[in-house]
N, C-alpha and C. Protein backbone atom coordinates (compact mmCIF):
# COMPACT_ATOMS: atom_id res chain seq x y z
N UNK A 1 -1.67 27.57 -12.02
CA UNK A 1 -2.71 27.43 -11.03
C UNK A 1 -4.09 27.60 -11.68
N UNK A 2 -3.99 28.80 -12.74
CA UNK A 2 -5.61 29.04 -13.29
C UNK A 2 -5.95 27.61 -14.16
N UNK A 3 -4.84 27.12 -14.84
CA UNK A 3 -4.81 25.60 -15.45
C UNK A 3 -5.64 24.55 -14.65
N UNK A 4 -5.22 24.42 -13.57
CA UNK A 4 -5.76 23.35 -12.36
C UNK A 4 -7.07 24.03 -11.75
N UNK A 5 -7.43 24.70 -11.71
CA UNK A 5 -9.08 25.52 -10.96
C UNK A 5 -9.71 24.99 -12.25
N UNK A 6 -9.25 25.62 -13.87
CA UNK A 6 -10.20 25.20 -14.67
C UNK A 6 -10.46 23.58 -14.84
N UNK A 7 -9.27 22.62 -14.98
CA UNK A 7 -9.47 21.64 -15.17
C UNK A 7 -10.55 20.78 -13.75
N UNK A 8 -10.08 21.55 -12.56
CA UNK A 8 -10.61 20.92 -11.64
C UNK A 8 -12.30 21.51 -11.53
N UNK A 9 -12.89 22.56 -12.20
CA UNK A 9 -13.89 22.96 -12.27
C UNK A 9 -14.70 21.84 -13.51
N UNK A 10 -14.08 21.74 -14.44
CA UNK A 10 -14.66 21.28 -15.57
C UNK A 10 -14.84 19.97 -14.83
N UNK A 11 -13.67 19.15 -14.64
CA UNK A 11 -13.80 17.86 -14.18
C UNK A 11 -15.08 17.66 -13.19
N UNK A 12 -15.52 18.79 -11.81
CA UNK A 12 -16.41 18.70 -11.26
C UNK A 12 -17.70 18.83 -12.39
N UNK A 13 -17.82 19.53 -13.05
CA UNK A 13 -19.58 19.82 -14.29
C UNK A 13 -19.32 18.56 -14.67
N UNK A 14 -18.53 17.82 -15.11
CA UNK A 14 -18.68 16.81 -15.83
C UNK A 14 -18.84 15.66 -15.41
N UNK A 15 -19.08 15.34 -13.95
CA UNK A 15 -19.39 14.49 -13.38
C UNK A 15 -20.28 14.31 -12.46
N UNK A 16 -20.55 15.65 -11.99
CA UNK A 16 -20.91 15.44 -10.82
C UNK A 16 -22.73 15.52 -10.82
N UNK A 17 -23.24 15.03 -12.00
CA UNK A 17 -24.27 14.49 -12.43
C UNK A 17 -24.56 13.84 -12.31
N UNK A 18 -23.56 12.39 -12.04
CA UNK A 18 -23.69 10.57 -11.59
C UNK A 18 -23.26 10.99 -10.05
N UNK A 19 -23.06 11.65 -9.31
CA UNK A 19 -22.79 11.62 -7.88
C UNK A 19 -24.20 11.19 -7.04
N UNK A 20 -24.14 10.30 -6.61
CA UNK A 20 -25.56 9.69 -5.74
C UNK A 20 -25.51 10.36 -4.53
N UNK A 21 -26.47 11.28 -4.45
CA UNK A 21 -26.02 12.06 -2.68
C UNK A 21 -26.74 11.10 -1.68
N UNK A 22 -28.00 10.26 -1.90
CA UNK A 22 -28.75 9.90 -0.94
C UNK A 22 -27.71 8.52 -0.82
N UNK A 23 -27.05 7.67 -1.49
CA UNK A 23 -26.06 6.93 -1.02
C UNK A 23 -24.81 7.14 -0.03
N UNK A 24 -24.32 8.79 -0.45
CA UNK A 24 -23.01 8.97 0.34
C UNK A 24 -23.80 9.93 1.59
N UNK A 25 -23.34 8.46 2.48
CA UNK A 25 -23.97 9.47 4.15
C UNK A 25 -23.37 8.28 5.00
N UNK A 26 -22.26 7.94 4.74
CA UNK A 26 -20.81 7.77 5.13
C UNK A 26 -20.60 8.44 6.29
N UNK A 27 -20.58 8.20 8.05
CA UNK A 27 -20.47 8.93 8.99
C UNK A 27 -21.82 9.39 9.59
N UNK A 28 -22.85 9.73 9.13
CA UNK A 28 -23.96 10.25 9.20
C UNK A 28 -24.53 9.21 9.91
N UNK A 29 -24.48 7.95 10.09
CA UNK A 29 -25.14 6.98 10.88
C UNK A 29 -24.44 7.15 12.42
N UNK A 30 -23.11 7.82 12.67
CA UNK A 30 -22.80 7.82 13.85
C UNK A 30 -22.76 8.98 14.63
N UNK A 31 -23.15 9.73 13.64
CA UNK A 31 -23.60 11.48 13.87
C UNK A 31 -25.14 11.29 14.70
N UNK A 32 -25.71 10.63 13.89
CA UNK A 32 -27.25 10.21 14.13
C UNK A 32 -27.58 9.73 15.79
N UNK A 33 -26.54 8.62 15.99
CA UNK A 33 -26.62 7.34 16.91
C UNK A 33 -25.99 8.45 18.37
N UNK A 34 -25.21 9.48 17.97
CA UNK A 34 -24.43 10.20 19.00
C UNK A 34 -24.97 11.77 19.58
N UNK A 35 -25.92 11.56 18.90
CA UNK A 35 -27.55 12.55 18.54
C UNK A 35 -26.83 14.23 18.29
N UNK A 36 -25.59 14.21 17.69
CA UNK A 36 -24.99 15.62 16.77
C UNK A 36 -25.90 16.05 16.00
N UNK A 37 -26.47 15.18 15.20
CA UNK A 37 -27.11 15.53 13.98
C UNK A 37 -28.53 15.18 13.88
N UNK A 38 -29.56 15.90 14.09
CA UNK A 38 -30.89 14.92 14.54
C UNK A 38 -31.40 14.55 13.17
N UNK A 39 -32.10 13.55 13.45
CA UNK A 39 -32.64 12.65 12.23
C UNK A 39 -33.59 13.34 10.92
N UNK A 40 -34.16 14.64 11.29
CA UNK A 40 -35.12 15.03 10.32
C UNK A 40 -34.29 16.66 10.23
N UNK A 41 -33.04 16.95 10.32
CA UNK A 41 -32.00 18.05 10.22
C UNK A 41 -31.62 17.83 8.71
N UNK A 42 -31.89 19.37 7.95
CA UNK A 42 -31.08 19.26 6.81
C UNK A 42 -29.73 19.44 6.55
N UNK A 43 -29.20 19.05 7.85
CA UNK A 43 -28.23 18.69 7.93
C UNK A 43 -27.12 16.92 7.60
N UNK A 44 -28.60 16.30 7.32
CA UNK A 44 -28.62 14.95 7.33
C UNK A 44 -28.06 14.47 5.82
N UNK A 45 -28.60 15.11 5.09
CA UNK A 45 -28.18 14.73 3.32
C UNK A 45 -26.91 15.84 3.24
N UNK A 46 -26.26 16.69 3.83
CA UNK A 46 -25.24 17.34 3.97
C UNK A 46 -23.80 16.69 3.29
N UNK A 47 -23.10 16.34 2.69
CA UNK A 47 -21.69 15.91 2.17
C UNK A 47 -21.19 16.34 2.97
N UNK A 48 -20.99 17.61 3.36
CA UNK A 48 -19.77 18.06 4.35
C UNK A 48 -19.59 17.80 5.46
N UNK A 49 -21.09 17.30 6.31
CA UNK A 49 -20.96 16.86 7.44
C UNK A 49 -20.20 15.53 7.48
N UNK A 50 -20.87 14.42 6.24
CA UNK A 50 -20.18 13.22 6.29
C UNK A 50 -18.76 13.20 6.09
N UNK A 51 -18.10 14.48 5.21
CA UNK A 51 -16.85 14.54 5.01
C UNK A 51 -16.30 15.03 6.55
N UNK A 52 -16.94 15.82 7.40
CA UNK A 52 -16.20 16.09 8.18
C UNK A 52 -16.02 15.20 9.22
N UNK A 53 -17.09 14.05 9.03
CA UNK A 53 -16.57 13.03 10.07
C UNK A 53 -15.30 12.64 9.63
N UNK A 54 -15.30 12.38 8.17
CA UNK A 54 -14.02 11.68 7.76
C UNK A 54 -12.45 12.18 8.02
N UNK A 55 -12.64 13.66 8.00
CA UNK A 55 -11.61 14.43 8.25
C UNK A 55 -10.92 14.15 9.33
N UNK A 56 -12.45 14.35 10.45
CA UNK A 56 -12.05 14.16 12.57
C UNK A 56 -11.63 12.98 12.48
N UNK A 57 -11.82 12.01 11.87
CA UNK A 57 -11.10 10.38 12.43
C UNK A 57 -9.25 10.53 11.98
N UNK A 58 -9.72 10.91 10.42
CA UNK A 58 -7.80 11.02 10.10
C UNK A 58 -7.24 11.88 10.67
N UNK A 59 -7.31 13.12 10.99
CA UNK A 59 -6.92 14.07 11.98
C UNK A 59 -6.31 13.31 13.50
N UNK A 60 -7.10 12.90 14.22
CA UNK A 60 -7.30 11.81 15.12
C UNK A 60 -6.11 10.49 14.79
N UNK A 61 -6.44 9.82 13.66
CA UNK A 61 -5.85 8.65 13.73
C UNK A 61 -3.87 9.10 13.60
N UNK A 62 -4.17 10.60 12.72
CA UNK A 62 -2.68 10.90 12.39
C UNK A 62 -1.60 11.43 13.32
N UNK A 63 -2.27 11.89 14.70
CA UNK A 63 -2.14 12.18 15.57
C UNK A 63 -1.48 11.33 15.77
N UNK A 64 -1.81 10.05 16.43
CA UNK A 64 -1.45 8.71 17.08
C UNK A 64 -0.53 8.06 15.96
N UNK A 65 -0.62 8.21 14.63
CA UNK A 65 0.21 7.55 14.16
C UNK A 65 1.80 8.53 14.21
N UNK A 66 1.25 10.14 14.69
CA UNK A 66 2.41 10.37 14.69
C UNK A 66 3.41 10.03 16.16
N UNK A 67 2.98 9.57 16.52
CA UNK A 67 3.87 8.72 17.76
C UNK A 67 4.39 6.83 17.79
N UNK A 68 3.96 6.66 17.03
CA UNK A 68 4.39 5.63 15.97
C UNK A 68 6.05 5.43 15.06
N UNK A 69 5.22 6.84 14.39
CA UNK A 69 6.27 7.10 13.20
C UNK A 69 7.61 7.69 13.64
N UNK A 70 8.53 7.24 13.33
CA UNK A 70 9.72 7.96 13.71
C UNK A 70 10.40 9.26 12.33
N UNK A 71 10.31 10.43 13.07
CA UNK A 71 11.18 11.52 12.10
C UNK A 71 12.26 12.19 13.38
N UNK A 72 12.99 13.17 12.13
CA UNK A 72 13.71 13.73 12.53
C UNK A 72 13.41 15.26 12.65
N UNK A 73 12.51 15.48 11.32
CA UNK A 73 11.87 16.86 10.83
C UNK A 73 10.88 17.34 11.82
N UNK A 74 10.44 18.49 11.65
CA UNK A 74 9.51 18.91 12.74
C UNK A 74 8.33 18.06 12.88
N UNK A 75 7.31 18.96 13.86
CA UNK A 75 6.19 18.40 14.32
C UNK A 75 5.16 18.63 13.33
N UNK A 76 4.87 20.03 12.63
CA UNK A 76 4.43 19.95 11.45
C UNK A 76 4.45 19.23 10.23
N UNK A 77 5.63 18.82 10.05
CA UNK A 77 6.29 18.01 8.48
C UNK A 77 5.98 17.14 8.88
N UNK A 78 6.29 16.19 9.91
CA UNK A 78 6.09 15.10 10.42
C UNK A 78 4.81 14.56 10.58
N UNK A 79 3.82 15.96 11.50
CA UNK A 79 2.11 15.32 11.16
C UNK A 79 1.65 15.52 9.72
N UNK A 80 2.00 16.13 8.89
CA UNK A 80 1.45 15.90 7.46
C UNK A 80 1.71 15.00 7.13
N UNK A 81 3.18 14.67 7.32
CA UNK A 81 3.51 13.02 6.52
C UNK A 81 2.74 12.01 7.16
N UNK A 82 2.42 12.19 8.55
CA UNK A 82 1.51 11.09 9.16
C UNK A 82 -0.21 11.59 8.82
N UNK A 83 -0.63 12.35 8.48
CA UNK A 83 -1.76 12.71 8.15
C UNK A 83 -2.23 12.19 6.51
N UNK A 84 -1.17 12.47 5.55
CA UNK A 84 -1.17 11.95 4.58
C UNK A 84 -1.06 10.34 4.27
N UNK A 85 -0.56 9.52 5.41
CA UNK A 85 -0.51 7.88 5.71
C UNK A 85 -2.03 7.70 6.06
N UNK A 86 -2.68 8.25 6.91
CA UNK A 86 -3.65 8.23 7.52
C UNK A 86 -4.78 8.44 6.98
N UNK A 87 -4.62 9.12 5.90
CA UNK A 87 -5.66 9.50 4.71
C UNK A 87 -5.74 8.37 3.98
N UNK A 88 -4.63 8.11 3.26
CA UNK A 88 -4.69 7.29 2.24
C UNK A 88 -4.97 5.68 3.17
N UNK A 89 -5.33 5.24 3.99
CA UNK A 89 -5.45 4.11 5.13
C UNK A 89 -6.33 3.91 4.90
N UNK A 90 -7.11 5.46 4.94
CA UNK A 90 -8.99 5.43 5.24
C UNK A 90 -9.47 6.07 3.96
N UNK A 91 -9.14 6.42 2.87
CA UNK A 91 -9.24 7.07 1.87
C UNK A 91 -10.84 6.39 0.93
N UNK A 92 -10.59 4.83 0.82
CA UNK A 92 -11.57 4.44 0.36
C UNK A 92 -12.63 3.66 1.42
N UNK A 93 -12.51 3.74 2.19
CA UNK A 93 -13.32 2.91 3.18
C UNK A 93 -15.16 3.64 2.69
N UNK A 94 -15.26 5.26 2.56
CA UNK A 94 -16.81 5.79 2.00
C UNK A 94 -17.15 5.06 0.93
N UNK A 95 -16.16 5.06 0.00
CA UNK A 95 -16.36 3.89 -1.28
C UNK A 95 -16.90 2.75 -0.66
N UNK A 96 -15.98 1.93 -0.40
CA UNK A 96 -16.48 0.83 0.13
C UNK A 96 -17.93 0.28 0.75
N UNK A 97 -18.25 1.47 1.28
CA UNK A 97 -19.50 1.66 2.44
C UNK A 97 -20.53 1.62 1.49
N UNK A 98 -20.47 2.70 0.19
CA UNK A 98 -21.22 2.95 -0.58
C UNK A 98 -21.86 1.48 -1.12
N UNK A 99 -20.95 0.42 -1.39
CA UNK A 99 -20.80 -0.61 -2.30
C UNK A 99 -21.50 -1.35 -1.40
N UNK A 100 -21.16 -1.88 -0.49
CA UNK A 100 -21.93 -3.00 0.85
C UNK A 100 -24.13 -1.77 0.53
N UNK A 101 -23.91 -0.67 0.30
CA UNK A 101 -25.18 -0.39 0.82
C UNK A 101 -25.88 -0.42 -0.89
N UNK A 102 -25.01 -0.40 -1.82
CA UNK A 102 -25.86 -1.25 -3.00
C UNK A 102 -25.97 -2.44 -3.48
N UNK A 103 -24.96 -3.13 -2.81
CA UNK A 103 -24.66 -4.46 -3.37
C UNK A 103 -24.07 -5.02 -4.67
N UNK A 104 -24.09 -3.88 -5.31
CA UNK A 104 -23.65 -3.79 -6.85
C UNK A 104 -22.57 -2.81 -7.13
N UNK A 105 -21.38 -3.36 -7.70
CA UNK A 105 -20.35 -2.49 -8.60
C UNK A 105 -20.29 -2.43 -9.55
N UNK A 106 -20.25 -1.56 -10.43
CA UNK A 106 -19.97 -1.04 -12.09
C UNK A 106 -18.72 -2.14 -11.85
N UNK A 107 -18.32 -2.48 -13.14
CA UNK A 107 -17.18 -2.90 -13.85
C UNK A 107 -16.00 -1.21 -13.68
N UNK A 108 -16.33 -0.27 -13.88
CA UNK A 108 -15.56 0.58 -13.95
C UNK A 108 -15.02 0.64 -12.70
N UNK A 109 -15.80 1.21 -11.48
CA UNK A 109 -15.48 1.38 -10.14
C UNK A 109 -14.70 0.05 -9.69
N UNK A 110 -15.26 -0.61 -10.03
CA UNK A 110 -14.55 -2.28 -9.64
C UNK A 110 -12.59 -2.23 -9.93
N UNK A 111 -12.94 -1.62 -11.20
CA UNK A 111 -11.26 -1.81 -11.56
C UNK A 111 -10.42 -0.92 -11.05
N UNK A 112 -11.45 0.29 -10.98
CA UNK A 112 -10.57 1.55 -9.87
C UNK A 112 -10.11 1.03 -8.73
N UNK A 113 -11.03 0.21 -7.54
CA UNK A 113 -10.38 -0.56 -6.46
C UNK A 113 -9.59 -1.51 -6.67
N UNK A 114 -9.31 -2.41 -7.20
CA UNK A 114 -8.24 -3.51 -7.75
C UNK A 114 -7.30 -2.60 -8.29
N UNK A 115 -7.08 -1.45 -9.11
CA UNK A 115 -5.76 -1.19 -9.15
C UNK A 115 -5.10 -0.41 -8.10
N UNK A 116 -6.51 -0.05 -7.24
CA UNK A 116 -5.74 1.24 -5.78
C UNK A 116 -5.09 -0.24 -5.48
N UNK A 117 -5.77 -1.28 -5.12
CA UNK A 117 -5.38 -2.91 -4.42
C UNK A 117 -3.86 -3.09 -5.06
N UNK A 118 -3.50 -3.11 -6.46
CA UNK A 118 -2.40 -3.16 -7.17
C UNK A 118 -1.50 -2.74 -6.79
N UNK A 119 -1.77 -1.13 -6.72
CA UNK A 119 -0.79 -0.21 -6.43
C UNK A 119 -0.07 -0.59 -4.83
N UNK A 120 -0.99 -0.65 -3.78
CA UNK A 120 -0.74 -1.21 -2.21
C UNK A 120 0.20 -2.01 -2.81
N UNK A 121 0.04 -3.14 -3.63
CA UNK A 121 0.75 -4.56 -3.44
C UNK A 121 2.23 -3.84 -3.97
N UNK A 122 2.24 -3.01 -5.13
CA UNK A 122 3.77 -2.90 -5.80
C UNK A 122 4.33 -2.10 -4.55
N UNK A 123 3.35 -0.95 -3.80
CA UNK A 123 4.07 -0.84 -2.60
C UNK A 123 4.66 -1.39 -1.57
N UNK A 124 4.29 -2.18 -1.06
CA UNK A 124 4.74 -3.20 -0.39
C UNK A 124 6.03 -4.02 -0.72
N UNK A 125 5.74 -4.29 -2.14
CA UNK A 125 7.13 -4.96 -2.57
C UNK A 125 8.30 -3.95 -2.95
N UNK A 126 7.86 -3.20 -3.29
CA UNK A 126 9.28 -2.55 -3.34
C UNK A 126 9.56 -1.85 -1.56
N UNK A 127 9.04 -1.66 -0.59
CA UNK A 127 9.05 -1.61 0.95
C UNK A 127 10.14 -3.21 1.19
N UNK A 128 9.11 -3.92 0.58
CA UNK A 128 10.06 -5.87 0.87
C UNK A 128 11.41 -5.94 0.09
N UNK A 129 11.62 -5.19 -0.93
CA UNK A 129 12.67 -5.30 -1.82
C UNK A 129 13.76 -4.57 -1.66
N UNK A 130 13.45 -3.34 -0.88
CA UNK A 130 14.97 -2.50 -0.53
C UNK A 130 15.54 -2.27 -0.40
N UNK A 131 15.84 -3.49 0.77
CA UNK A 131 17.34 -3.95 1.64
C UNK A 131 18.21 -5.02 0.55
N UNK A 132 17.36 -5.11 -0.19
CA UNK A 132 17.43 -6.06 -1.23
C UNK A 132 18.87 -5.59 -2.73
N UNK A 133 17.50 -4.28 -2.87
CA UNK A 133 18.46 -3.75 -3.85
C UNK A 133 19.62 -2.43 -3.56
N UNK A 134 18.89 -1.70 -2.28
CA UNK A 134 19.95 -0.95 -1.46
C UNK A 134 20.50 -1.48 -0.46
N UNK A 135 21.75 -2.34 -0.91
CA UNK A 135 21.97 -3.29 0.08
C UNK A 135 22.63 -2.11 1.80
N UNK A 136 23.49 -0.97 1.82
CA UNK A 136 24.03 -0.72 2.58
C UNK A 136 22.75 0.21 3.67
N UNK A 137 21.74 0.66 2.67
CA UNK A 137 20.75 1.42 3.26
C UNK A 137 19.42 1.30 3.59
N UNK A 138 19.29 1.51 4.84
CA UNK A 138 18.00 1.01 5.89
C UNK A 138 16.82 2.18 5.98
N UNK A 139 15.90 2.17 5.36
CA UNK A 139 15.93 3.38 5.79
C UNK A 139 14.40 3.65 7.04
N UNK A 140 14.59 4.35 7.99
CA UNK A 140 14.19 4.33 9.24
C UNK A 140 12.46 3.83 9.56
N UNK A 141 11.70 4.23 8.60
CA UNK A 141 10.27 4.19 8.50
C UNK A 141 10.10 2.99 7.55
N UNK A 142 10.59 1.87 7.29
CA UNK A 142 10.35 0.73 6.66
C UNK A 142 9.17 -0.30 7.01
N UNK A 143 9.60 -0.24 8.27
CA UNK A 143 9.03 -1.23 9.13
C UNK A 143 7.27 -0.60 9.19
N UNK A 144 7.33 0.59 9.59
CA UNK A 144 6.02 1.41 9.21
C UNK A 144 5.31 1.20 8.11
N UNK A 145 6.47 1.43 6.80
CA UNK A 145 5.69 1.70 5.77
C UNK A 145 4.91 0.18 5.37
N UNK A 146 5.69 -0.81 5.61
CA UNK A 146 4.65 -1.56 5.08
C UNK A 146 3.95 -2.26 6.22
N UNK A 147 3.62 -2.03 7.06
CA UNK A 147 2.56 -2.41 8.11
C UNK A 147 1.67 -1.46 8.04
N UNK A 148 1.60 -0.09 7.25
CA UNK A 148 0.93 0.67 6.53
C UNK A 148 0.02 0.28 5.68
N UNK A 149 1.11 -0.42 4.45
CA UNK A 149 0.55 -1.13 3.26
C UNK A 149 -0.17 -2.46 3.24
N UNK A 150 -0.10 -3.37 4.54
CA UNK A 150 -0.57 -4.01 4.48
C UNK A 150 -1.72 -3.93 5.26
N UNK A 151 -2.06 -2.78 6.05
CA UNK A 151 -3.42 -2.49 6.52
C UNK A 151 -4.30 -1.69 5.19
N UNK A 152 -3.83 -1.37 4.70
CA UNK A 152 -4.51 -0.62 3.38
C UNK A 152 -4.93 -1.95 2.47
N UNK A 153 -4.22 -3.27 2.64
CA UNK A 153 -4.57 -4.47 2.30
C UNK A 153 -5.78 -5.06 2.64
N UNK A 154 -5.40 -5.31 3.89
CA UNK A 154 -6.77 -5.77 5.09
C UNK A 154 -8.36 -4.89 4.51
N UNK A 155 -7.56 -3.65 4.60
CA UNK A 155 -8.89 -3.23 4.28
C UNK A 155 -9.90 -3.15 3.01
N UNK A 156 -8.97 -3.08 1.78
CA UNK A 156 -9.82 -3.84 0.61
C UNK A 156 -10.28 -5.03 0.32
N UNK A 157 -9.24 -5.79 1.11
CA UNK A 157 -9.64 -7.85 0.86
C UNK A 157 -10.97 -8.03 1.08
N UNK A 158 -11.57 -7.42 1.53
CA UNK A 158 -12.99 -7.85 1.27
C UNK A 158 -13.75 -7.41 -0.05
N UNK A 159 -13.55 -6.25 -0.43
CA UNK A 159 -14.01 -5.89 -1.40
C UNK A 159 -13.22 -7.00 -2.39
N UNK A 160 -11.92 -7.14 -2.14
CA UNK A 160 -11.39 -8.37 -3.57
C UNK A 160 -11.57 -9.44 -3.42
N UNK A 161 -12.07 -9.91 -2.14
CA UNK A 161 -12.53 -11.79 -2.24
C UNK A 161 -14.08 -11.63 -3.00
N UNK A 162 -14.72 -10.42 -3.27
CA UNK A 162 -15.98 -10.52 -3.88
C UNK A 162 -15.88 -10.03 -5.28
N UNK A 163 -14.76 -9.09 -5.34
CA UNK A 163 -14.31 -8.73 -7.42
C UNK A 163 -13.89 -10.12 -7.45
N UNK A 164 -13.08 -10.96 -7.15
CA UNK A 164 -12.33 -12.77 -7.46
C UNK A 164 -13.96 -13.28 -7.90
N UNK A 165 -14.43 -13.46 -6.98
CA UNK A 165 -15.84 -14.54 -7.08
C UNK A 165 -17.20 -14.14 -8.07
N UNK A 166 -16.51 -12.62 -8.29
CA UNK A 166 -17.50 -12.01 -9.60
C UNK A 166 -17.18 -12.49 -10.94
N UNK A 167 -15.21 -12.67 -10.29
CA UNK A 167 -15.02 -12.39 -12.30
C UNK A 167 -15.38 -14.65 -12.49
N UNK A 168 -15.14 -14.95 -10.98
CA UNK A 168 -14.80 -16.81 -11.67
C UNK A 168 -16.13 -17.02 -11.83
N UNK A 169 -17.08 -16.49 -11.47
CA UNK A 169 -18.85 -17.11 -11.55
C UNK A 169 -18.74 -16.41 -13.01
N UNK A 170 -18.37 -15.21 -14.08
CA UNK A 170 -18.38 -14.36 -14.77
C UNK A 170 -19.60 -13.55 -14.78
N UNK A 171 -19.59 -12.53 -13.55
CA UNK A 171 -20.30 -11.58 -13.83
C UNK A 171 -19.62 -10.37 -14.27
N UNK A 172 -20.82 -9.39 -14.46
CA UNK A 172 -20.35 -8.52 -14.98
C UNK A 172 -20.13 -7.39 -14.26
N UNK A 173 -20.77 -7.50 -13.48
CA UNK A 173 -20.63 -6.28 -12.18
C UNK A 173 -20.34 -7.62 -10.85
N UNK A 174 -19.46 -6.16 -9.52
CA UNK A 174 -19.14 -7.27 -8.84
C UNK A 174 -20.43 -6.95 -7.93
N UNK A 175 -20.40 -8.35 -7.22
CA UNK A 175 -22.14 -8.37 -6.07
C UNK A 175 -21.46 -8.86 -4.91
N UNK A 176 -21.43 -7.51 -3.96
CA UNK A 176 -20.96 -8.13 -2.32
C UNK A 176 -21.95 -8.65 -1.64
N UNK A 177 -21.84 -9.45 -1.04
CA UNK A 177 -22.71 -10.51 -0.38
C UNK A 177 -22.85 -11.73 -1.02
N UNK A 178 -24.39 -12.21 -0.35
CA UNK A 178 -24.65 -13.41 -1.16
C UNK A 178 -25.04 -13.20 -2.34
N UNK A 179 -25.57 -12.07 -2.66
CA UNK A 179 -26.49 -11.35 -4.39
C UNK A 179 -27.75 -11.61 -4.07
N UNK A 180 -28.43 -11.57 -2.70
CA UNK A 180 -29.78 -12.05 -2.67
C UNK A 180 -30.05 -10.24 -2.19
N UNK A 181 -31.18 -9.76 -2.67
CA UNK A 181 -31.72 -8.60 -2.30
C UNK A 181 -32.81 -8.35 -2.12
C-alpha cells in the first residue's frame, strides 16, 4: 500500500504541472445555468465541484442501470458492478469536452483516446465471440455488456471521425471542427 501512495504521489508532482485548470470546468456550465454555483464564486475554478458533478450523474446513471442489469449477488455488489459500467460510459466524456473547447489535440492524448476506442472494440468482440468459442455457455449480462460497449463507441466516434481526417489530410495534431478559430 505505502508502494502505491508513493508511486501515486510522485506520479501526481510529476504531472500535475501540465494540468490546465482554467480548461477543466467540465459541469460548471450547468452548475452556473442552475444558479448552485454563482458566476463570480471561488467556487467556480474549483475541480471538485466539476468532479462532483461527474460523480452525481454516474451515481444517478448507475442506479438506473442497476435495473437494467441482471444479478444474482446483492444490491451492493451489484450497484458497484453497475457503477463501475457507468463510470467507464462517462469516464472520458471531461476529456472530450476539454478537446471541442481547444480545438486542438496533442498527438499523445490523441492516441490515448484511439486506444481507450481500441480497447471498446476488442471488447465488444470478444462480448460477439463467446457463444462462439464457449459454445455450451451463455452468460446472463451479454446482451448488456455490449450495448454497453457500443455506447462507449457512440460516444468517442466523434472524437475518431476527426483523429481519421487528421491523420488522411496528415496533420499532426488532431483539429475538431472545421480548424477555423
Amino acid at each position: 500500500a505505502c508502494a502505491g501512495v508513493a508511486l501515486l504521489v510522485s506520479f501526481c508532482m510529476y504531472y500535475f504541472p501540465s494540468y490546465e485548470k482554467e480548461k477543466d470546468n467540465f459541469g460548471i456550465h450547468i452548475f452556473e445555468r442552475l444558479e448552485v454555483v454563482a458566476k463570480d464564486s471561488p467556487l467556480k475554478t474549483n475541480p471538485a465541484v466539476a468532479a462532483s458533478f461527474l460523480y452525481s450523474v454516474v451515481a444517478v446513471l448507475a442506479f438506473l442501470w442497476y435495473f437494467v442489469r441482471k444479478s444474482q449477488r446483492s444490491f451492493l455488489v451489484s450497484y458497484f458492478c453497475c457503477y463501475y459500467e457507468a463510470m467507464g460510459a462517462v469516464a472520458l466524456i471531461p476529456q472530450l469536452w476539454m478537446f471541442h473547447q481547444d480545438k486542438r489535440v496533442s498527438p499523445l492524448l490523441a492516441n490515448f483516446v484511439v486506444l481507450t476506442a481500441m480497447h471498446r472494440i476488442f471488447t465488444l468482440a470478444f462480448w460477439i465471440s463467446y457463444p462462439r468459442i464457449f459454445v455450451w455457455r451463455y452468460p446472463d449480462n451479454r446482451g448488456i455488456q455490449m450495448a454497453s460497449e457500443t455506447l462507449n463507441l457512440l460516444i468517442l466516434s466523434d472524437f475518431l471521425f476527426y483523429w481519421a481526417r487528421s491523420k488522411l489530410r496528415g496533420d499532426s495534431e488532431v483539429i475538431i471542427g472545421d480548424g477555423m478559430m
